[in-house]
Every structure is written in structure tokens, then in C-alpha cells.
C-alpha atoms as a PDB file:
ATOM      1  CA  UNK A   1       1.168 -18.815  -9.998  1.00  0.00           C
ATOM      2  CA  UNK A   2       5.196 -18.380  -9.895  1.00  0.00           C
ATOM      3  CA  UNK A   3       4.666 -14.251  -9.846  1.00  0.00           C
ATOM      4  CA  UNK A   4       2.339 -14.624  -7.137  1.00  0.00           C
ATOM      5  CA  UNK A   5       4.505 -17.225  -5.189  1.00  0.00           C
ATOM      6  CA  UNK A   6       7.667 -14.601  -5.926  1.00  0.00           C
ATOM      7  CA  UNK A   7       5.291 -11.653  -4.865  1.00  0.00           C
ATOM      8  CA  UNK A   8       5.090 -13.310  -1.602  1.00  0.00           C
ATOM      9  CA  UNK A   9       8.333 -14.475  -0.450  1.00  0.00           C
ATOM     10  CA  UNK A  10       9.279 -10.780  -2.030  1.00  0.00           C
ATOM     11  CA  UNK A  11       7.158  -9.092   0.151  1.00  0.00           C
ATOM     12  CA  UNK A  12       8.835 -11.087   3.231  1.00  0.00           C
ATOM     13  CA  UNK A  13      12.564 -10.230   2.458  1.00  0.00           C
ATOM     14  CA  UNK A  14      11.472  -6.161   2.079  1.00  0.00           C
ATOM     15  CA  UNK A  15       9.521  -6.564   5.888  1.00  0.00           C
ATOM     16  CA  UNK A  16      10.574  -4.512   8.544  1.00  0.00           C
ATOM     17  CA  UNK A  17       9.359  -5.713  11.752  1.00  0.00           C
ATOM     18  CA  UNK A  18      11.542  -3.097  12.817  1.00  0.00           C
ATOM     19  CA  UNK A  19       8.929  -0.148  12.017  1.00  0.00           C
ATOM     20  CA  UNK A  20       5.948  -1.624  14.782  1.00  0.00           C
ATOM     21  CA  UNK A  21       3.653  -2.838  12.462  1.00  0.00           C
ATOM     22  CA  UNK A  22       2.433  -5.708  10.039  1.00  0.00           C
ATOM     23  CA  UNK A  23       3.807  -5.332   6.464  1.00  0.00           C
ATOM     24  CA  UNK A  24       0.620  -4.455   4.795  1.00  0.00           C
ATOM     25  CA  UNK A  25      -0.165  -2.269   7.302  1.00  0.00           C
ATOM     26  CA  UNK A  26       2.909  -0.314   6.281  1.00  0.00           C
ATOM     27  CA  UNK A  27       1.680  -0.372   3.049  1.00  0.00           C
ATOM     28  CA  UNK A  28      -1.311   1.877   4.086  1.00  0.00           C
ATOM     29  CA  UNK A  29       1.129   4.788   4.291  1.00  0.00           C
ATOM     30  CA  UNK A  30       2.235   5.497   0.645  1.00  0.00           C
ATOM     31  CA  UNK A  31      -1.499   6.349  -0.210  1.00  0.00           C
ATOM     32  CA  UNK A  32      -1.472   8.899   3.201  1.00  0.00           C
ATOM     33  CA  UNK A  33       2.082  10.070   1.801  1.00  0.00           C
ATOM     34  CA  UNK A  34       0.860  10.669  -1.940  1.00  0.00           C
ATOM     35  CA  UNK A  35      -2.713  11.670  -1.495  1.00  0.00           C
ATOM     36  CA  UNK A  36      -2.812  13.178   2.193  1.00  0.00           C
ATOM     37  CA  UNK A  37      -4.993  12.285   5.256  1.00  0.00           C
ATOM     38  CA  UNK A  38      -7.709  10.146   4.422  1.00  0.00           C
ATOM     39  CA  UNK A  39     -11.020   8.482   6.275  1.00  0.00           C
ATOM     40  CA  UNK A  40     -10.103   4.997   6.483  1.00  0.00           C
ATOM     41  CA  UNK A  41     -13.219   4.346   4.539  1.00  0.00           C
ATOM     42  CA  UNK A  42     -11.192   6.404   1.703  1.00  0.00           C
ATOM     43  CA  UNK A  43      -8.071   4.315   2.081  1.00  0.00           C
ATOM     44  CA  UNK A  44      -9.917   1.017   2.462  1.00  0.00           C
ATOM     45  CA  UNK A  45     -11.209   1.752  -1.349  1.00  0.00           C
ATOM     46  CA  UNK A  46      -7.226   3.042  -2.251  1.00  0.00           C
ATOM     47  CA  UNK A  47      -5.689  -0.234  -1.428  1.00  0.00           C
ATOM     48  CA  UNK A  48      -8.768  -2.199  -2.794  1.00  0.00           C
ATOM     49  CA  UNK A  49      -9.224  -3.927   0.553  1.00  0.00           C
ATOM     50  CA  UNK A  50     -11.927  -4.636   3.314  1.00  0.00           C
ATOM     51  CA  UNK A  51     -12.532  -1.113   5.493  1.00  0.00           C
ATOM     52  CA  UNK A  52     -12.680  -3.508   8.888  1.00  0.00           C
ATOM     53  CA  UNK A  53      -9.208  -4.674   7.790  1.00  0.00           C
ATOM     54  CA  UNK A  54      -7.871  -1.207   6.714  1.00  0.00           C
ATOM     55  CA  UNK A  55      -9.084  -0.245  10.115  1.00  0.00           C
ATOM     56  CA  UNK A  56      -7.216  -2.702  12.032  1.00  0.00           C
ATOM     57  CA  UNK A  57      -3.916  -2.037   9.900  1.00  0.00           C
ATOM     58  CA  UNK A  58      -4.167   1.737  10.988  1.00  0.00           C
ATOM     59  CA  UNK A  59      -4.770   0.764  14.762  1.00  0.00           C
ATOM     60  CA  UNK A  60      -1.439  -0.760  14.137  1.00  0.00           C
ATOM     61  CA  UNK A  61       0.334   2.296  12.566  1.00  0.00           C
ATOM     62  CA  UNK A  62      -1.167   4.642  15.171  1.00  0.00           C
ATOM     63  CA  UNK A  63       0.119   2.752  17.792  1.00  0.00           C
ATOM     64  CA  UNK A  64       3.628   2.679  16.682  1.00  0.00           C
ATOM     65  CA  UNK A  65       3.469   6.184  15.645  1.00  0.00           C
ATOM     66  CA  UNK A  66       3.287   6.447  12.176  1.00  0.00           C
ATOM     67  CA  UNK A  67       0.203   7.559  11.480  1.00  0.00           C
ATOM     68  CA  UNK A  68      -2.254  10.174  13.439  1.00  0.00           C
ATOM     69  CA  UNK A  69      -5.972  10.636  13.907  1.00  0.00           C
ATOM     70  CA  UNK A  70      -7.127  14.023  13.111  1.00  0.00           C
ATOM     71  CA  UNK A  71     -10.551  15.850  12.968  1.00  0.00           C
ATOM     72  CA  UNK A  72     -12.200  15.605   9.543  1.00  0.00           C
ATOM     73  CA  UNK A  73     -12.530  19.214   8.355  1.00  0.00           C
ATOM     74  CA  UNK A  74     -15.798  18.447   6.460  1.00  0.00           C
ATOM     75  CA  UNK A  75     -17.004  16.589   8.995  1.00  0.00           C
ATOM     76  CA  UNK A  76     -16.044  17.056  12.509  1.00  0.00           C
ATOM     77  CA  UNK A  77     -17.520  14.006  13.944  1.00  0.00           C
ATOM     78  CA  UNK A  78     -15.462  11.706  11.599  1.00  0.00           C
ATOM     79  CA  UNK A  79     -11.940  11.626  11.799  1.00  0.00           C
ATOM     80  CA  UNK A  80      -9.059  11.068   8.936  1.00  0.00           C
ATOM     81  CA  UNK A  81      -5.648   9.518   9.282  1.00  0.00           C
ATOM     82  CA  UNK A  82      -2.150  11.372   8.918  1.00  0.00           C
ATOM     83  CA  UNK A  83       1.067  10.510   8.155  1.00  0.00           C
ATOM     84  CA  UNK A  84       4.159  11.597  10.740  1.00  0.00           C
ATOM     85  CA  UNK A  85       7.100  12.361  10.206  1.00  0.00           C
ATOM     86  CA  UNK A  86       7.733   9.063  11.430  1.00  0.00           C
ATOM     87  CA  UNK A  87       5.822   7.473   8.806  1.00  0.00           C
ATOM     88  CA  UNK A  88       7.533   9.263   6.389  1.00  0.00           C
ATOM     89  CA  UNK A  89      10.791   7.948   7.052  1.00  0.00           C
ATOM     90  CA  UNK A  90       8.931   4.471   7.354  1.00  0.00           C
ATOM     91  CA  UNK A  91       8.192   5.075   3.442  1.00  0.00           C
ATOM     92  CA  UNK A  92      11.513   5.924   2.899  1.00  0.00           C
ATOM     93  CA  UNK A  93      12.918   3.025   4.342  1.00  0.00           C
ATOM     94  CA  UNK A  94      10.602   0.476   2.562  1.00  0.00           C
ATOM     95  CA  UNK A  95      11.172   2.386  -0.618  1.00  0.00           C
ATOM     96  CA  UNK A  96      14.726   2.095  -0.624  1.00  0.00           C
ATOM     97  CA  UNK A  97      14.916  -1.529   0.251  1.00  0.00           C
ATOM     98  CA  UNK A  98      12.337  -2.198  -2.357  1.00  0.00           C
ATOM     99  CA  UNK A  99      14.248  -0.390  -5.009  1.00  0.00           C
ATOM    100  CA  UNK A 100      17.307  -2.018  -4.083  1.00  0.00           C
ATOM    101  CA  UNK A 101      15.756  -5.128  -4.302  1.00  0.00           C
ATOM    102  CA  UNK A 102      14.084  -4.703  -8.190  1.00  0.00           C
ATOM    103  CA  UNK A 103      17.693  -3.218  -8.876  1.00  0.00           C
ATOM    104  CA  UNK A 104      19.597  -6.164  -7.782  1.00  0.00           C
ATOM    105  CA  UNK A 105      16.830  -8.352  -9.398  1.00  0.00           C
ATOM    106  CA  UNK A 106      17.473  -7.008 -12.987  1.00  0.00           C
ATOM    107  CA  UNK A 107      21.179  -6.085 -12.066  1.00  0.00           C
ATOM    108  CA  UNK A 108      23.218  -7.513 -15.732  1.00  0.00           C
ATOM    109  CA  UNK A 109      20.189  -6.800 -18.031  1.00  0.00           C
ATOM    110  CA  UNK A 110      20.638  -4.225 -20.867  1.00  0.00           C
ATOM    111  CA  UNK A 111      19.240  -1.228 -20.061  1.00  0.00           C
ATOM    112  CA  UNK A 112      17.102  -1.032 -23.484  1.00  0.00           C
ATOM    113  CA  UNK A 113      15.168  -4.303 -22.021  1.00  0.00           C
ATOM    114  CA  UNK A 114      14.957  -3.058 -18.251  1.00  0.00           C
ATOM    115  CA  UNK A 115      13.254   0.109 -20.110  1.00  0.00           C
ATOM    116  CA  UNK A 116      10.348  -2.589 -22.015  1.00  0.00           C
ATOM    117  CA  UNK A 117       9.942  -4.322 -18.945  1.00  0.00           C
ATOM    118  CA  UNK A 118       9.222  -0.941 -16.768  1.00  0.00           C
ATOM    119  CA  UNK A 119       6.594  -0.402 -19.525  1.00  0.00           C
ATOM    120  CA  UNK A 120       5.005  -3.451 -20.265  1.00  0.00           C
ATOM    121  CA  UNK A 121       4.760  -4.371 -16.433  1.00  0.00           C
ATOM    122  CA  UNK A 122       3.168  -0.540 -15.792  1.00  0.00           C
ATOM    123  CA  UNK A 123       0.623  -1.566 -18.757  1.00  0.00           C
ATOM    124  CA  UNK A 124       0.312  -5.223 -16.958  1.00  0.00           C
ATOM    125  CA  UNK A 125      -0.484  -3.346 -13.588  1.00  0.00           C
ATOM    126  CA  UNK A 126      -3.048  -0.518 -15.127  1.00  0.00           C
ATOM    127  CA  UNK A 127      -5.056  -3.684 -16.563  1.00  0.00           C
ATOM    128  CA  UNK A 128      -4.504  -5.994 -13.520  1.00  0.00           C
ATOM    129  CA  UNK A 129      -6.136  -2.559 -11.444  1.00  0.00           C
ATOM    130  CA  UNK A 130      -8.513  -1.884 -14.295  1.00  0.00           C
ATOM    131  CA  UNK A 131      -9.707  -5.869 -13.787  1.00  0.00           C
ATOM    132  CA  UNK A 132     -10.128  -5.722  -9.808  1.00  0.00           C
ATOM    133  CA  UNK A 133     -12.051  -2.709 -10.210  1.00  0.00           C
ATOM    134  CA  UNK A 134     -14.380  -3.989 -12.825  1.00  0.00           C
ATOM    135  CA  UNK A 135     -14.949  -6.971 -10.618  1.00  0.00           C
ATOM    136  CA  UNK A 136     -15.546  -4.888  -7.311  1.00  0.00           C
ATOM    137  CA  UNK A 137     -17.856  -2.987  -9.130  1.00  0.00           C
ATOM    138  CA  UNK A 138     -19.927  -5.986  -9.926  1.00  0.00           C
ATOM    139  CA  UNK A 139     -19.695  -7.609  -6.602  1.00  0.00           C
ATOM    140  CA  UNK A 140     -22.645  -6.862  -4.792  1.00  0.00           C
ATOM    141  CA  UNK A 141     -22.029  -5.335  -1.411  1.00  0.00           C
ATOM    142  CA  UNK A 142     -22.527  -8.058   1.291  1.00  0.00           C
ATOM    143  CA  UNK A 143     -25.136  -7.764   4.127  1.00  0.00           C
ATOM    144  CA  UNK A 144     -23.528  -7.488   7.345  1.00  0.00           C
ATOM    145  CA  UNK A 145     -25.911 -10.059   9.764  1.00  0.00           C
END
């Protein structure tokens, strides 16, 4: 419960209202930076979250620029997001205050245990990710009344 307490009040001190949109909004752009445009359909199953939601978050990124609509090429009815060049720099920004951040936090350890900790905490993640997509998987898809 501590982590996820931390995780939080983390997330807070890296916002940048700054940008023109939520925080996990902004967090929609690393997958449109590392993978390319997406449906939000495609992104909503990236970040593991609800499409509707996904949808809203993208409204919000649109809006302040960050992100652009663009034809699907298979599909020209459907349409898939974009990063700008805007929302590039948007990544860069959160990037760099979140590495700052994780290098202040373990600022004084020896580098041989900041090394273990990058490793076990990747292997902690890949299981954690592993776990919510086992239990996705499983989860019925809900009826929408």
C-alpha cells in the first residue's frame, strides 16, 4: 500500500498543468510517440484502460494541441490519433522531470545497487503487466445497457 500511496503523490509532483491537459491524459502520448498513431480503441488496450476514458483523455490532448486526428489508412471511416510536435516536446518535458525525480530519489546509493534495483523493478513490472493482462483476459466483457 506505501508504493501505491508514493505512486500517487509521485505522480502529482511530476504534473504539468502547464501542458493543457489532465496528467494521465499526458500519459496517452508516450504510446503515440513509441508506437505511432493509433485508434483510440488501440491505445485504450496500450494503457490497459477503459476506451470511453481513453477517449475523453484524447479530447483533452487534441484540444490543447498535442495530439491530432487523422484518417485511418485501412479504414477511412475511422480515424487514428497523432502525436505533434507539440506533444513531443510534452514527452520530453515529463520525461525529464520524471528522470530527475528517480535520480534525485536514489541520489547517494552505490551504483552496483541502483543497477539490481533497475532490474528487479523491470522484472517486478513485466509480472505486475503479465498479472493485469491475465486478469483482463478473464474478465468477461461487460454489457453496455
Amino acid at each position: 500500500m506505501r508504493f501505491f500511496r508514493l505512486g500517487g503523490r509521485a505522480k502529482s509532483m511530476l504534473n504539468k498543468p502547464d501542458l493543457g491537459a489532465e496528467f494521465s491524459a499526458l500519459m496517452l502520448l508516450f504510446p503515440l510517440r513509441f508506437v505511432g498513431p493509433m485508434r483510440v480503441t488501440d491505445l485504450a488496450e496500450a494503457k490497459q484502460a477503459d476506451p470511453s476514458t481513453v477517449s475523453r483523455q484524447a479530447a483533452q490532448l487534441v484540444k490543447a494541441g498535442l495530439v491530432r486526428r487523422e484518417a485511418d489508412p485501412g479504414d477511412g471511416r475511422a480515424s487514428r490519433l497523432a502525436i505533434t510536435d507539440a506533444g513531443l516536446d510534452a514527452c520530453r518535458q515529463l520525461h525529464d522531470a520524471r528522470e530527475a525525480f528517480l535520480r534525485e530519489a536514489v541520489d547517494g546509493w552505490p551504483a552496483e545497487r541502483v543497477e539490481a534495483f533497475v532490474e528487479l523493478f523491470t522484472e517486478f513490472n513485466t509480472a505486475v503487466e503479465a498479472r493485469l493482462r491475465s486478469d483482463s483476459a478473464a474478465t468477461p466483457p461487460r454489457e453496455i445497457a
